[in-house]
Structure formats: C-alpha cells, structure tokens
Protein backbone atom coordinates (compact mmCIF):
# COMPACT_ATOMS: atom_id res chain seq x y z
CA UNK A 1 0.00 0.00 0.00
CA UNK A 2 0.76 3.63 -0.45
CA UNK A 3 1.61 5.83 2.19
CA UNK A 4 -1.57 7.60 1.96
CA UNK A 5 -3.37 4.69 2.88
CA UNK A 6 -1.83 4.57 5.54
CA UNK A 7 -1.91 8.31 6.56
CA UNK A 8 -5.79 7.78 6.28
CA UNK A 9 -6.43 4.25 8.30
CA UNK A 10 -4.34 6.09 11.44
CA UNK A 11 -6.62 9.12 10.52
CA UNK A 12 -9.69 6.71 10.83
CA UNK A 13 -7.98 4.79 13.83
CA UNK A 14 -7.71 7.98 15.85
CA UNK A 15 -11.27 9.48 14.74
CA UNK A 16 -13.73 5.98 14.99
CA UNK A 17 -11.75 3.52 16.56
CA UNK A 18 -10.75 5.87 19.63
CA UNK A 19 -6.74 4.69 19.05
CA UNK A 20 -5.76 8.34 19.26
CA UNK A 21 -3.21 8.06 21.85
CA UNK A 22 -1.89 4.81 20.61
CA UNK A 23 -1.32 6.69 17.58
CA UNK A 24 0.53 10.06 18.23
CA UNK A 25 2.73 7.79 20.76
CA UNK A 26 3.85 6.36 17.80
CA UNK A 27 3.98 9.04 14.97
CA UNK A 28 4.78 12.69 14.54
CA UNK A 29 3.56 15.15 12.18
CA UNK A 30 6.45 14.73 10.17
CA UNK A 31 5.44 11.18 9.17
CA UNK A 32 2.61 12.47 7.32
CA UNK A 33 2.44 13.76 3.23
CA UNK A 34 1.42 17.45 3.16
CA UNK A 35 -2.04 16.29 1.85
CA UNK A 36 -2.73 14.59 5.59
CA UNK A 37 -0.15 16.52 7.97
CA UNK A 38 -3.00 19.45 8.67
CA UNK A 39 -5.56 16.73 9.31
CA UNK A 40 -3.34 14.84 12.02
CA UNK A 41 -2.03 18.21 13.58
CA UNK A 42 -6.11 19.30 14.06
CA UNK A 43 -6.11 15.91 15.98
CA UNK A 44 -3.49 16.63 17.65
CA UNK A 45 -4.48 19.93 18.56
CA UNK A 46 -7.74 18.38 19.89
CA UNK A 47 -6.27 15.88 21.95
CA UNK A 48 -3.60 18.11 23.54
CA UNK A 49 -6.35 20.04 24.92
CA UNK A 50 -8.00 17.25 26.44
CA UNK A 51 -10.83 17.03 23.69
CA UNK A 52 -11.77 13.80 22.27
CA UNK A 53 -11.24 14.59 18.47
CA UNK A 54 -14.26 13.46 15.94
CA UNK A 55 -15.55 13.99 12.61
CA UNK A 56 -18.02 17.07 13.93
CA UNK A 57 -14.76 18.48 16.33
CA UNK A 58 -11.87 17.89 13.62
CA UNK A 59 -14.61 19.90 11.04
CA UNK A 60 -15.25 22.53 12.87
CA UNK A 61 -11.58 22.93 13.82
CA UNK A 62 -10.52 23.06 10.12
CA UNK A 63 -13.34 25.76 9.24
CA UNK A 64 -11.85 27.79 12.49
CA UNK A 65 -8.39 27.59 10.95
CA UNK A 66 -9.75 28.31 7.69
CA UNK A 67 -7.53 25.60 6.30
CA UNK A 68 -8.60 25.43 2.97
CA UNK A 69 -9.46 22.25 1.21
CA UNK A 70 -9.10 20.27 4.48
CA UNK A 71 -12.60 19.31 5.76
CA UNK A 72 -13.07 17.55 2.26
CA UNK A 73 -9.47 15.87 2.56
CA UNK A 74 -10.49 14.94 5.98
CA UNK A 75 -14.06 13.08 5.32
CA UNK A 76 -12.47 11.32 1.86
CA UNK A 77 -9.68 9.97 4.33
CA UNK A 78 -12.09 9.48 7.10
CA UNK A 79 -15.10 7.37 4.91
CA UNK A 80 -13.22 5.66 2.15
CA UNK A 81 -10.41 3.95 3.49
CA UNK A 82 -11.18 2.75 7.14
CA UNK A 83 -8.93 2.08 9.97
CA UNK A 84 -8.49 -0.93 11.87
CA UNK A 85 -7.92 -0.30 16.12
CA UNK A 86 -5.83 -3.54 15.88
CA UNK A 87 -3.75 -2.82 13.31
CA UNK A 88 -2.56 0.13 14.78
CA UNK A 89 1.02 -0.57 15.53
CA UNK A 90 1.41 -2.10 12.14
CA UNK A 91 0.14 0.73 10.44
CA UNK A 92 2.10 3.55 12.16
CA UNK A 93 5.71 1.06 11.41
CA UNK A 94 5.22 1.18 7.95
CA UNK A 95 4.18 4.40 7.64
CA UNK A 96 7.42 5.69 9.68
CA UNK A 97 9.24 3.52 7.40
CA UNK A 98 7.48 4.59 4.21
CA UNK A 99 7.90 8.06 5.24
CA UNK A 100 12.21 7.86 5.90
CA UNK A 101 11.65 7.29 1.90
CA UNK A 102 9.84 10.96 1.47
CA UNK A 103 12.00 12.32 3.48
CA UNK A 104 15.24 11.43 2.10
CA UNK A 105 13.68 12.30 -1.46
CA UNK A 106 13.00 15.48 0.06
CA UNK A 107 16.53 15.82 1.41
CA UNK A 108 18.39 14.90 -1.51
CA UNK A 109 16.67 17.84 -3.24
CA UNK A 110 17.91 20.15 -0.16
CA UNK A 111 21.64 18.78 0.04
CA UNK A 112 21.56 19.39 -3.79
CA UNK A 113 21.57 23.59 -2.84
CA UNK A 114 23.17 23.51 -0.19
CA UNK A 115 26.20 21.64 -2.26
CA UNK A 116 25.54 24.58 -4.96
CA UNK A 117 25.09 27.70 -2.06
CA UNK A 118 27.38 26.79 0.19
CA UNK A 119 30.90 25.74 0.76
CA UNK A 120 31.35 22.47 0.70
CA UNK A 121 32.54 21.68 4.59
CA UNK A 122 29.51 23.77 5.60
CA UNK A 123 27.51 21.72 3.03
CA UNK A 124 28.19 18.53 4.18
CA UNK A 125 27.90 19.57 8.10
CA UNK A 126 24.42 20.16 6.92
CA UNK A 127 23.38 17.09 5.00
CA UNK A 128 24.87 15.04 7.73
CA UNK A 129 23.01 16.55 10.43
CA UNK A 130 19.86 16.04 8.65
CA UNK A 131 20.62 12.68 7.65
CA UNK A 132 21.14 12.02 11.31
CA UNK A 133 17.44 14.07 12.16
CA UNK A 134 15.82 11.92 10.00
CA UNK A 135 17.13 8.48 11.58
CA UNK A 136 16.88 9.59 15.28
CA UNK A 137 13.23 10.23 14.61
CA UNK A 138 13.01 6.89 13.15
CA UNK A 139 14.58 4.75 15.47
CA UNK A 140 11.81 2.93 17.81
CA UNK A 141 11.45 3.85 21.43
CA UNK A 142 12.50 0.94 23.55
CA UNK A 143 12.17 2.42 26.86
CA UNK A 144 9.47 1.48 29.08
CA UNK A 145 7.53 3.75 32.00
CA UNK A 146 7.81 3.01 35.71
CA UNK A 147 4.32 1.63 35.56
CA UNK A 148 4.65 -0.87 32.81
CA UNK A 149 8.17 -2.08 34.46
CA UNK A 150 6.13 -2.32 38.20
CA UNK A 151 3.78 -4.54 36.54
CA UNK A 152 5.74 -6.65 34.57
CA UNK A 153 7.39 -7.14 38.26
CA UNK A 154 4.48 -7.86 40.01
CA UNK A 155 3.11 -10.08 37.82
CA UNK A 156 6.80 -12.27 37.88
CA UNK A 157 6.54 -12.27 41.88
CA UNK A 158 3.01 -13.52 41.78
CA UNK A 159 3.75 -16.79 38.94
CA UNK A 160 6.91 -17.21 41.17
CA UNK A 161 4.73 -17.33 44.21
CA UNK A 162 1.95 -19.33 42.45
CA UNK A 163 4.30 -21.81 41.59
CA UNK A 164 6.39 -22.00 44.74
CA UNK A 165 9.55 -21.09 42.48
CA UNK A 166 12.45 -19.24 44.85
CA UNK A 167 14.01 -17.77 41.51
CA UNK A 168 13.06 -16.82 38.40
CA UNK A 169 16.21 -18.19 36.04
CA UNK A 170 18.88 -21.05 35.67
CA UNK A 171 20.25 -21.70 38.82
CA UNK A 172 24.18 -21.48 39.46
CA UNK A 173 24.46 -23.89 42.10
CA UNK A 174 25.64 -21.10 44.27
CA UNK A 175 22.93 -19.67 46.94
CA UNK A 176 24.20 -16.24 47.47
CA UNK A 177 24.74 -15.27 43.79
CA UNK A 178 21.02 -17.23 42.87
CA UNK A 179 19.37 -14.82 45.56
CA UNK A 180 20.86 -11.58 44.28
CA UNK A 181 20.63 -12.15 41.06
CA UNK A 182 17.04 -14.07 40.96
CA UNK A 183 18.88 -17.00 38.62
CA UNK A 184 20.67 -16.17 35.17
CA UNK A 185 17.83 -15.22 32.60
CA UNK A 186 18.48 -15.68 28.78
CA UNK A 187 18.44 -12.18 28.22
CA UNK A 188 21.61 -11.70 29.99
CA UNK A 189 25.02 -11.32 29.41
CA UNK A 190 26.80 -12.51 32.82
CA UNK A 191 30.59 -12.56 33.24
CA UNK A 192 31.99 -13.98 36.07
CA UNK A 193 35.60 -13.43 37.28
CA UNK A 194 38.39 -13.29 39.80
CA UNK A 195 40.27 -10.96 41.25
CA UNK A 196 43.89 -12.12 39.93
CA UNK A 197 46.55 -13.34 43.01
C-alpha cells in the first residue's frame, strides 16, 4: 500500500476507533504527506487540549483555521479507506518507514543547494546533520515507563509465588549469587571473574 493509505487508516484509527493516543505515541507530524499533515495536527491539537477529536470536532476545527481544502481531505480519508484499532502498531511502522523514503527524497533535493550555495565543509555539516534528524526520529522507542516495568514485576513475583519457584532463572548452584541475582535469565550477558593473586 501507499503511504496515503496509511496516513488515512491512522486518521480513521484515531477518529472511529478511539486509538488516538496509541497513535501520536507512535507518529509525529512529520510522518505524514502534506495532503494529511493538517488533518493529524487538528487531531493533535484536539487531543492536547483534552478534547476527544471526531468527525463534527476535527470539522469545525478546520473551518476555524480556515484551512482550505481540508474538511473535504479529511471526510475522503475518514469514509473511504477505514482504519483498523488492531492494526494500529502495524500501520504507524510502515508508515514511519514509508515516510524515511519521502524524506530522504525530500533531502536529496535540499543537500543538492546547499552543495551549490554553500561551501562544501559547511555543506556537508548540513546534510549530515539532517541525515542524522531523519534516523533519530526513526529509530523505535525501547524504553518502558515506571508503571509498565512495576507490573511486569508484580506479575513475575506472583507466577513465582503461584508456583512455589524461589528464583526466576537457571540456577548457578551457588545460593548467594542465585538470591541476588534471581537465577541467570536468557536475556543476559553474565561474566563472572576473579580478582587475579
């Protein structure tokens, strides 16, 4: 599928399916073509003021902006290529992805000035900053909150409990090290060494 496609199911997702969270936790403005960037940054908008954005509340927001040709934009996107809430996540990687593709077309047209305006050194400083801007923003957030790590926790301590388990890992043989470190997990890199004599 096309990028617009895509633009318009998160569109949808955010309007009728009530993903609009999900969504701009996942995407930025900057991820959308010209022809849907207004229409996301009126949802936005919306939702950064605590308003729950629909088709009546994005509408009226593009006639107060007087942002011409977007309420027509908006109910195309909106009615003739619906969103699916469970797709979600699948639908803002690709876009991201498709959209590292606009972007460097985009660039390549800038770096092509900028190597005929300005010196060279200065030149490339530029066109490898922006390279840089443009995979930063790309690269997936791995981190996770307080309150997804507490009960990711919780819910270890009460299977470990439930199932009389004193560690949650391959045992080492030796007590001490098994209690701190809960048993080696397979997600772990664990080196173990001496002091030298």
């Amino acid at each position: 599928m096309r990028a617009q496609h895509y633009e318009a199911a998160l569109i949808d997702a955010c309007i009728n399916k009530g993903a609009t969270a999900e969504v701009l936790s996942k995407v930025q403005e900057s991820d959308f073509s010209s022809q849907f960037r207004p229409i996301f940054s009126v949802i936005a908008g919306l939702f950064e003021r605590g308003l729950t954005p629909d088709i009546v509340s994005v509408m009226e927001e593009c006639e107060r902006l007087e942002i011409a040709g977007l309420t027509e934009t908006f109910i195309n996107s909106v009615l003739t290529v619906p969103g699916n809430a469970k797709e979600v996540d699948t639908h803002c990687k690709e876009l991201k992805r498709l959209a590292v593709g606009r972007k460097l077309k985009e660039l390549a047209i800038q770096i092509a000035h900028w190597a005929a305006d300005e010196e060279p050194d200065v030149a490339y400083e530029k066109a490898s900053q922006a390279i840089m801007g443009i995979r930063s923003g790309d690269l997936e957030d791995t981190t996770k909150g307080v309150n997804e790590m507490l009960r990711e926790s919780i819910q270890d301590l009460e299977r470990r409990f439930e199932s009389g388990e004193q560690f949650d890992g391959l045992a080492t043989g030796y007590e001490a090290i098994d209690a701190r470190w809960n048993g080696m997990k397979a997600e772990n890199l664990i080196l173990i060494a001496g002091r030298p004599s």
